[in-house]
PDB file of N, CA and C in Angstrom:
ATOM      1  N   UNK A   1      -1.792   9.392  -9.787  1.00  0.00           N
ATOM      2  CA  UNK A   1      -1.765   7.977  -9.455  1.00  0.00           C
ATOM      3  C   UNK A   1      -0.309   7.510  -9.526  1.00  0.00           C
ATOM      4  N   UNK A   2       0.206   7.208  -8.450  1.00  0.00           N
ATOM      5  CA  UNK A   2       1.519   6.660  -8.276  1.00  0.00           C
ATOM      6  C   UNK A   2       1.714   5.282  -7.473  1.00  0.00           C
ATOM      7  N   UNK A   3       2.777   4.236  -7.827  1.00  0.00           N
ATOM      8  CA  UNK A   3       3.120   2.879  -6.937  1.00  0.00           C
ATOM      9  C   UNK A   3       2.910   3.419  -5.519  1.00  0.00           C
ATOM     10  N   UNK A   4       2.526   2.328  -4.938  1.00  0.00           N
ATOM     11  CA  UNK A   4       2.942   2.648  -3.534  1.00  0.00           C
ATOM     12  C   UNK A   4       4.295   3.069  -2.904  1.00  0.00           C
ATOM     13  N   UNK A   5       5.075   2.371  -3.491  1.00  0.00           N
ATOM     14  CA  UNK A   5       6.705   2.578  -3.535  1.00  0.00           C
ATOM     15  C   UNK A   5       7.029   3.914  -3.804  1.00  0.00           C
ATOM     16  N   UNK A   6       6.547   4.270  -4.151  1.00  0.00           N
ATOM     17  CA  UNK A   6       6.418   6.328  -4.368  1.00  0.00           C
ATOM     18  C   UNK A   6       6.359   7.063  -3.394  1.00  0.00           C
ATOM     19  N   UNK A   7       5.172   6.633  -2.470  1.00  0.00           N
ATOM     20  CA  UNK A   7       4.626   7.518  -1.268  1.00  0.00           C
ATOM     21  C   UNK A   7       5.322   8.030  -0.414  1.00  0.00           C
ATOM     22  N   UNK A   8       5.680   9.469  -0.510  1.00  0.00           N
ATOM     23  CA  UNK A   8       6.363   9.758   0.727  1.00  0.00           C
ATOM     24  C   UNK A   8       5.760   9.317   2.684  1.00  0.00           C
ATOM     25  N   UNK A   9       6.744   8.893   3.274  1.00  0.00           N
ATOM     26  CA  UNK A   9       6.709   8.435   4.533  1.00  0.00           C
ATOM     27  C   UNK A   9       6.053   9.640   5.351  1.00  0.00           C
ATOM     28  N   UNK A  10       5.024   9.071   6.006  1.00  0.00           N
ATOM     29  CA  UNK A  10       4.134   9.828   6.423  1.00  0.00           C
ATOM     30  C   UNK A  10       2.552  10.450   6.096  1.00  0.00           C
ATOM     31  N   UNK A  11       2.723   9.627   4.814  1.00  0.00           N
ATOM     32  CA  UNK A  11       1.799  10.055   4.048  1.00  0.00           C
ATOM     33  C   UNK A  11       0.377   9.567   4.132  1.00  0.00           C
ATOM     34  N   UNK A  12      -0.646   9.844   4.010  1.00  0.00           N
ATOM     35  CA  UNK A  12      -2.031   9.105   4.092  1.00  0.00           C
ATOM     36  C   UNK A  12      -2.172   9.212   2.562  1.00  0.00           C
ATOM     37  N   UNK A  13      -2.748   7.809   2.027  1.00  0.00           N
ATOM     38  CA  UNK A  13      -3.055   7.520   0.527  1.00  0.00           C
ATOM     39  C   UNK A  13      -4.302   7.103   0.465  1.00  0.00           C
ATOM     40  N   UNK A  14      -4.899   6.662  -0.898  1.00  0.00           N
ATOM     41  CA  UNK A  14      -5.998   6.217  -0.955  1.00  0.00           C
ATOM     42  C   UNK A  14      -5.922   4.738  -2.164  1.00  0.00           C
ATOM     43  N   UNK A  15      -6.431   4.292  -2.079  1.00  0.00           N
ATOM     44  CA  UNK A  15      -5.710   3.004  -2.821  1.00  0.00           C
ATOM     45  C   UNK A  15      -6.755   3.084  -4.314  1.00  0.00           C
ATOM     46  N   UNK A  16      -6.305   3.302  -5.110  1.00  0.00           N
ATOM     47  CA  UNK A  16      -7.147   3.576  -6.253  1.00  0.00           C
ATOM     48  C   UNK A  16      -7.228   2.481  -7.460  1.00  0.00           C
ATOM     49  N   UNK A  17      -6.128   1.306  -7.884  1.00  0.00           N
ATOM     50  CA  UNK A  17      -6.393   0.159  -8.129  1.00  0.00           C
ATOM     51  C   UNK A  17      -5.303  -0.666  -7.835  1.00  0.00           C
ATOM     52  N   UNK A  18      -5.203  -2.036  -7.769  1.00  0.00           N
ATOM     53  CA  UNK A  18      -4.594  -3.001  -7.511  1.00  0.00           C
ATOM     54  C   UNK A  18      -4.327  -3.817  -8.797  1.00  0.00           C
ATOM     55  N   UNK A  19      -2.870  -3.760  -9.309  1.00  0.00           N
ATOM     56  CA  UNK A  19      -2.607  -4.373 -10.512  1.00  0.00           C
ATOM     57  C   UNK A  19      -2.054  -5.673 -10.286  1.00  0.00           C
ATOM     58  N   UNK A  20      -2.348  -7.102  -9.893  1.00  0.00           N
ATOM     59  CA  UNK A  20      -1.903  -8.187  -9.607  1.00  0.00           C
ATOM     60  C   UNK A  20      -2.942  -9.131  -9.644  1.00  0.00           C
ATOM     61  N   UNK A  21      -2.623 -10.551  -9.749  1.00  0.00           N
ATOM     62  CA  UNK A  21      -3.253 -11.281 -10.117  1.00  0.00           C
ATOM     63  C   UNK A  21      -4.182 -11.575  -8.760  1.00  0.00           C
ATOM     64  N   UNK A  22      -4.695 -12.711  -9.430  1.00  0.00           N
ATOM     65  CA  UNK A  22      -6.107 -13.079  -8.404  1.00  0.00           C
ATOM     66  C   UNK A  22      -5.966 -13.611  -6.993  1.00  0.00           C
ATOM     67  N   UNK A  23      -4.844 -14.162  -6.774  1.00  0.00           N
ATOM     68  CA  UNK A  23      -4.199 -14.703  -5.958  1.00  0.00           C
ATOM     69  C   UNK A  23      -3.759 -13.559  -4.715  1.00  0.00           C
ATOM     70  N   UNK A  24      -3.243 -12.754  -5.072  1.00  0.00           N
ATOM     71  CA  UNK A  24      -2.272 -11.360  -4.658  1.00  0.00           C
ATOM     72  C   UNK A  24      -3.071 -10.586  -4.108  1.00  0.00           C
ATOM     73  N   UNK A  25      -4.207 -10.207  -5.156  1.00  0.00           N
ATOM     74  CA  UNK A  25      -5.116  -9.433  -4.854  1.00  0.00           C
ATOM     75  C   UNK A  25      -6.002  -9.484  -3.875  1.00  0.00           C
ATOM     76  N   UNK A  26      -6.468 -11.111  -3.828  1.00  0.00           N
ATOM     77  CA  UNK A  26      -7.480 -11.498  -2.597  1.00  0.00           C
ATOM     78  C   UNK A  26      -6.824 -11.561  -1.242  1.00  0.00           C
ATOM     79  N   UNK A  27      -5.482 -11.744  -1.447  1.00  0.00           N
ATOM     80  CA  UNK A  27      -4.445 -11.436  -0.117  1.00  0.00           C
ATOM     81  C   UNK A  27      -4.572 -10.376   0.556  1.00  0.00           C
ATOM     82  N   UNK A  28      -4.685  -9.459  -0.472  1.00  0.00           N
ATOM     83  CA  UNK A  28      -4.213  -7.771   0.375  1.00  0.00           C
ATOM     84  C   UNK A  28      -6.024  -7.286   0.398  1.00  0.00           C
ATOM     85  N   UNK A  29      -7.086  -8.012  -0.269  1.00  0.00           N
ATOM     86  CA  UNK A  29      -8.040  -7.920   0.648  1.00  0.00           C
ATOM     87  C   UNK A  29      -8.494  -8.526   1.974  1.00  0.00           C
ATOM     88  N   UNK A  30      -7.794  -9.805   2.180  1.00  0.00           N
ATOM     89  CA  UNK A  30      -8.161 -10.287   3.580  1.00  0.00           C
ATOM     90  C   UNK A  30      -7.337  -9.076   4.525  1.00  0.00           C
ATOM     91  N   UNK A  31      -6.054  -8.555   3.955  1.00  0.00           N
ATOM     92  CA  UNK A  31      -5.500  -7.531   5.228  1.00  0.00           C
ATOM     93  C   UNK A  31      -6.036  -6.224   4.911  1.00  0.00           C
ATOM     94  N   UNK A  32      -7.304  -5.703   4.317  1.00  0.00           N
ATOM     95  CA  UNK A  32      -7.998  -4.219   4.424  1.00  0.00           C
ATOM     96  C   UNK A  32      -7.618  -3.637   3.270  1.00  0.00           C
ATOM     97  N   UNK A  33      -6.541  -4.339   2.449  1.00  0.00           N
ATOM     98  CA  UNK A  33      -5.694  -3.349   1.974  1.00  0.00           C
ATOM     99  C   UNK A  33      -7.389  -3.058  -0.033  1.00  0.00           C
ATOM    100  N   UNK A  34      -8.017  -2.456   0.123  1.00  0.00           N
ATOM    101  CA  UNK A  34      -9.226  -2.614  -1.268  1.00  0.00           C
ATOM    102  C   UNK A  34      -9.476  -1.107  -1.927  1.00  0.00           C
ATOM    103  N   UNK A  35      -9.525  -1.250  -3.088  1.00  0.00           N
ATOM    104  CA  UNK A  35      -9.885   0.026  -3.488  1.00  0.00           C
ATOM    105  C   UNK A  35     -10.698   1.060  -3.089  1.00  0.00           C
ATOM    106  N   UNK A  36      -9.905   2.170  -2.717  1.00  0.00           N
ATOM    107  CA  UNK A  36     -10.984   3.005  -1.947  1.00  0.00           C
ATOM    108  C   UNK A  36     -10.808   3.374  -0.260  1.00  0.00           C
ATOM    109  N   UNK A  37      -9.632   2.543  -0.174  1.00  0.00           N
ATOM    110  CA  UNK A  37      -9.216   2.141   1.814  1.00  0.00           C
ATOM    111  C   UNK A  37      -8.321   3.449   1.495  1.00  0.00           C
ATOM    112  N   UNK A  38      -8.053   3.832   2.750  1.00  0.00           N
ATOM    113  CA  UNK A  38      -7.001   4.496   3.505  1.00  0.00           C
ATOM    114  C   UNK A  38      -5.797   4.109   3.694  1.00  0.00           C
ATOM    115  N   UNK A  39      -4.809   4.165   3.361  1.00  0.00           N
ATOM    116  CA  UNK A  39      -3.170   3.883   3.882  1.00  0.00           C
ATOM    117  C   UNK A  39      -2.906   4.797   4.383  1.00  0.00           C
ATOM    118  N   UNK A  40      -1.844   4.821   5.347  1.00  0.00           N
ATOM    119  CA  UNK A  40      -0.573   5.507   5.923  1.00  0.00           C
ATOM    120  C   UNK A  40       0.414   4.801   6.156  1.00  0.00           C
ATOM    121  N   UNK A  41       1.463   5.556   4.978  1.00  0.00           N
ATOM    122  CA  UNK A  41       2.889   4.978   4.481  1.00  0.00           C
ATOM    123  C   UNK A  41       3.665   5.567   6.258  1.00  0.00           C
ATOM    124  N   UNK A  42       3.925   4.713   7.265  1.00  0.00           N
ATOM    125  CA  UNK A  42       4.495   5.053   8.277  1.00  0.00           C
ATOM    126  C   UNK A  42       6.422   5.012   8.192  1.00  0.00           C
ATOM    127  N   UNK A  43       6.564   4.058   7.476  1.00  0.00           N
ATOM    128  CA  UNK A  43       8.235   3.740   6.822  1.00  0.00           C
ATOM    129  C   UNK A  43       8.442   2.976   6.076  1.00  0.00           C
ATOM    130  N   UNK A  44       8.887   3.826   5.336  1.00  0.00           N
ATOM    131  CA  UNK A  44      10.174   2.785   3.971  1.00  0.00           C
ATOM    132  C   UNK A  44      12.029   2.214   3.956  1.00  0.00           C
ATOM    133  N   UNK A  45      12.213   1.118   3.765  1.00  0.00           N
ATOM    134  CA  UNK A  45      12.912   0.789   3.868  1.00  0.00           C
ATOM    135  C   UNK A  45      14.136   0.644   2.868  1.00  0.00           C
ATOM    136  N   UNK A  46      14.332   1.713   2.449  1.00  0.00           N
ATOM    137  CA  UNK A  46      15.237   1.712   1.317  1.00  0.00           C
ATOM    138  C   UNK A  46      14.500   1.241   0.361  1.00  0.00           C
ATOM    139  N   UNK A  47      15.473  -0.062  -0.189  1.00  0.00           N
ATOM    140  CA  UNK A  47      15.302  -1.102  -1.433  1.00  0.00           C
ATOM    141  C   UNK A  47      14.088  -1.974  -0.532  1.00  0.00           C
ATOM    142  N   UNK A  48      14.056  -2.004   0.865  1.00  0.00           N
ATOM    143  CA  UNK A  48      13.336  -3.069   1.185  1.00  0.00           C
ATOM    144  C   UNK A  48      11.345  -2.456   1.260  1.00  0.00           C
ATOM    145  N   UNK A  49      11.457  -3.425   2.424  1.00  0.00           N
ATOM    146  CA  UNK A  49       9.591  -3.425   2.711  1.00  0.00           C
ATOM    147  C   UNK A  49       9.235  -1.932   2.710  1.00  0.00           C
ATOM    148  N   UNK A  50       7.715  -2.290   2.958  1.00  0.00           N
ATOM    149  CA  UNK A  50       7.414  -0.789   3.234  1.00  0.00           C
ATOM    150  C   UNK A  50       6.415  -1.232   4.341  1.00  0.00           C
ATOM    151  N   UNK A  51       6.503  -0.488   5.758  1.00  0.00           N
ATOM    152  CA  UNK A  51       5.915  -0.455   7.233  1.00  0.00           C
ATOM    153  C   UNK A  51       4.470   0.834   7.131  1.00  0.00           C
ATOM    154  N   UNK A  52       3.602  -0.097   6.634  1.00  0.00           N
ATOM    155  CA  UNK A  52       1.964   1.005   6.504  1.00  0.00           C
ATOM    156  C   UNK A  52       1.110   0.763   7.920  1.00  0.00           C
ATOM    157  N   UNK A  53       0.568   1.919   7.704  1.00  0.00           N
ATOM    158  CA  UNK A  53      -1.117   1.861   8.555  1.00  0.00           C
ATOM    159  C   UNK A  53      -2.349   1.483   7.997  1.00  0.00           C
ATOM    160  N   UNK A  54      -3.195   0.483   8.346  1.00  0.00           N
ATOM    161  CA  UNK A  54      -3.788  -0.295   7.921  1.00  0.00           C
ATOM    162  C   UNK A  54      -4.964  -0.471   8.942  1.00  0.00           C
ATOM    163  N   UNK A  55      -6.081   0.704   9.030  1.00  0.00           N
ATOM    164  CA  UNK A  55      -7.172   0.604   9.613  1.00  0.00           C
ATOM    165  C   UNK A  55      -6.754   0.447  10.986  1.00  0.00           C
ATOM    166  N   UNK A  56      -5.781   0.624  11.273  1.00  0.00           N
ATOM    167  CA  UNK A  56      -5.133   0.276  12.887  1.00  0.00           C
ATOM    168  C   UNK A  56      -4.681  -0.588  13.063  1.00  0.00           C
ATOM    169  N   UNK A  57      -3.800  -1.716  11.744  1.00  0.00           N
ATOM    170  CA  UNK A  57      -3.094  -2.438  12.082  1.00  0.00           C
ATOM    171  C   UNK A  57      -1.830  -1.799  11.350  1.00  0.00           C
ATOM    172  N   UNK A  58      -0.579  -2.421  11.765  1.00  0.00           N
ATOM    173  CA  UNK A  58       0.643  -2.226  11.292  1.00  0.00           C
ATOM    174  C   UNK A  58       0.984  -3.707  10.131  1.00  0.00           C
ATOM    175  N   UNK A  59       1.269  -3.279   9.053  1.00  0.00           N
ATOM    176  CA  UNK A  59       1.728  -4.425   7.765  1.00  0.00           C
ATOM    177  C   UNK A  59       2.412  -3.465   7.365  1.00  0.00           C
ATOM    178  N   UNK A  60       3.660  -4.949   6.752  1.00  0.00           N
ATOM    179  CA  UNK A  60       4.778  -4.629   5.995  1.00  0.00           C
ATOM    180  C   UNK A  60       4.478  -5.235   4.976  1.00  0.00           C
ATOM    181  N   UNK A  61       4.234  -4.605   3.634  1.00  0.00           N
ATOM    182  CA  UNK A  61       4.670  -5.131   2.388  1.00  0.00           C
ATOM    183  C   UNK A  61       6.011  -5.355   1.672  1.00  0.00           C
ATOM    184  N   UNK A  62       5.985  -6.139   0.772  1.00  0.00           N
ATOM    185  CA  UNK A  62       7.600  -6.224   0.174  1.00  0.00           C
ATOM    186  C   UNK A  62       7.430  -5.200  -0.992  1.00  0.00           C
ATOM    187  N   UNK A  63       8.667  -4.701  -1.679  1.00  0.00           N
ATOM    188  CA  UNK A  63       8.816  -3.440  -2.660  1.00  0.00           C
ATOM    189  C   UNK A  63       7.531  -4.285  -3.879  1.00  0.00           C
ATOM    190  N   UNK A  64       8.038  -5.218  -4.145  1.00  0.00           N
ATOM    191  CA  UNK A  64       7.330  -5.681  -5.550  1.00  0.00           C
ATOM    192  C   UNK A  64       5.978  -5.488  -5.221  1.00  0.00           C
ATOM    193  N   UNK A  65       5.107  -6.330  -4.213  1.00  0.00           N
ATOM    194  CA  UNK A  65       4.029  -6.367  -3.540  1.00  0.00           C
ATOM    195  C   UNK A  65       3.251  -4.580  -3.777  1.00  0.00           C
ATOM    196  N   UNK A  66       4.141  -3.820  -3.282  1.00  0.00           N
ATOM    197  CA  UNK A  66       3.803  -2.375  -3.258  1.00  0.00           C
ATOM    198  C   UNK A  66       3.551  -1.819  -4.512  1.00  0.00           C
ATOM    199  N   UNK A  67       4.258  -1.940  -5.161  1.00  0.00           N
ATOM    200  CA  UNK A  67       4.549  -1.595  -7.065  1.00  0.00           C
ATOM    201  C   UNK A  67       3.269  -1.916  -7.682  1.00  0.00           C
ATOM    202  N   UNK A  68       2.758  -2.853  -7.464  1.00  0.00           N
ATOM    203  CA  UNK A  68       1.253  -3.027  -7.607  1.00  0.00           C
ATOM    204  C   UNK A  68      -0.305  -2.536  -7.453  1.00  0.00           C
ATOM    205  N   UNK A  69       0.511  -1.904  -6.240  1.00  0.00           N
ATOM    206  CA  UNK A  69      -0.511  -1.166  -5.912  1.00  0.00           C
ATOM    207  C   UNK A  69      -0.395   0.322  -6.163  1.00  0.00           C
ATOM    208  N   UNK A  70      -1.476   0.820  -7.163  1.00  0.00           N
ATOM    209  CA  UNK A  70      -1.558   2.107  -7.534  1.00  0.00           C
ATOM    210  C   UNK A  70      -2.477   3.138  -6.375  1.00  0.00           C
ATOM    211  N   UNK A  71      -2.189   4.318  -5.626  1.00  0.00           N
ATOM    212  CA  UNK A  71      -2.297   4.880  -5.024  1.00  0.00           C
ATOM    213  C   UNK A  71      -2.428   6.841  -5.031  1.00  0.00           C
ATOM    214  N   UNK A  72      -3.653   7.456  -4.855  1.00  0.00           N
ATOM    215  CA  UNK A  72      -3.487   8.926  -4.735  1.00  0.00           C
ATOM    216  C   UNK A  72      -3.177   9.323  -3.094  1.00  0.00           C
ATOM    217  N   UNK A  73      -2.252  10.652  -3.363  1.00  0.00           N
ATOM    218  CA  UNK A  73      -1.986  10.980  -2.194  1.00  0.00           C
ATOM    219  C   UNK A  73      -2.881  11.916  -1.945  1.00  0.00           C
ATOM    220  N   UNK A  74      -3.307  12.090  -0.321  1.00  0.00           N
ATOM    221  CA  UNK A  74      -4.508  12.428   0.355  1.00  0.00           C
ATOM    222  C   UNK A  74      -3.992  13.427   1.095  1.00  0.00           C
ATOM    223  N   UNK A  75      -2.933  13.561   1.743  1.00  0.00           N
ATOM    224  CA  UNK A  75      -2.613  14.474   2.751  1.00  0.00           C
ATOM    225  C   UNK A  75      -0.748  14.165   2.322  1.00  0.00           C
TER     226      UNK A  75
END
């Protein structure tokens, strides 16, 4: 179990829990993002965002945003 901010680029993850408040959390469920979903880390931006796959949409999270989210790698 590693941050999202971890994931090597290219990677397909699995989202295993979400450490943020109630607010944060219900956010990144209106965009797919729920325990148990699929990611693909498509690019990272240095210090900055991170550019995922998201059920077939494209979202950018910010680093902090990501850090939150705890993640196993799948492939």
């Amino acid at each position: 179990m590693i941050p999202l901010t971890l994931a090597p680029e290219g990677s397909e993850v699995r989202v295993i829990d979400i450490r943020a408040g109630r607010g944060l959390v219900a956010r990144l469920l209106e965009l797919g993002i729920t325990p148990g979903s699929t990611l693909r880390v498509l690019k990272t931006f240095g210090s900055g965002p991170i550019l995922l796959d998201v059920k077939g949409s494209r979202i950018a999270l910010g680093r902090g945003v990501a850090m939150k989210i705890l993640v196993g790698v799948v492939q």
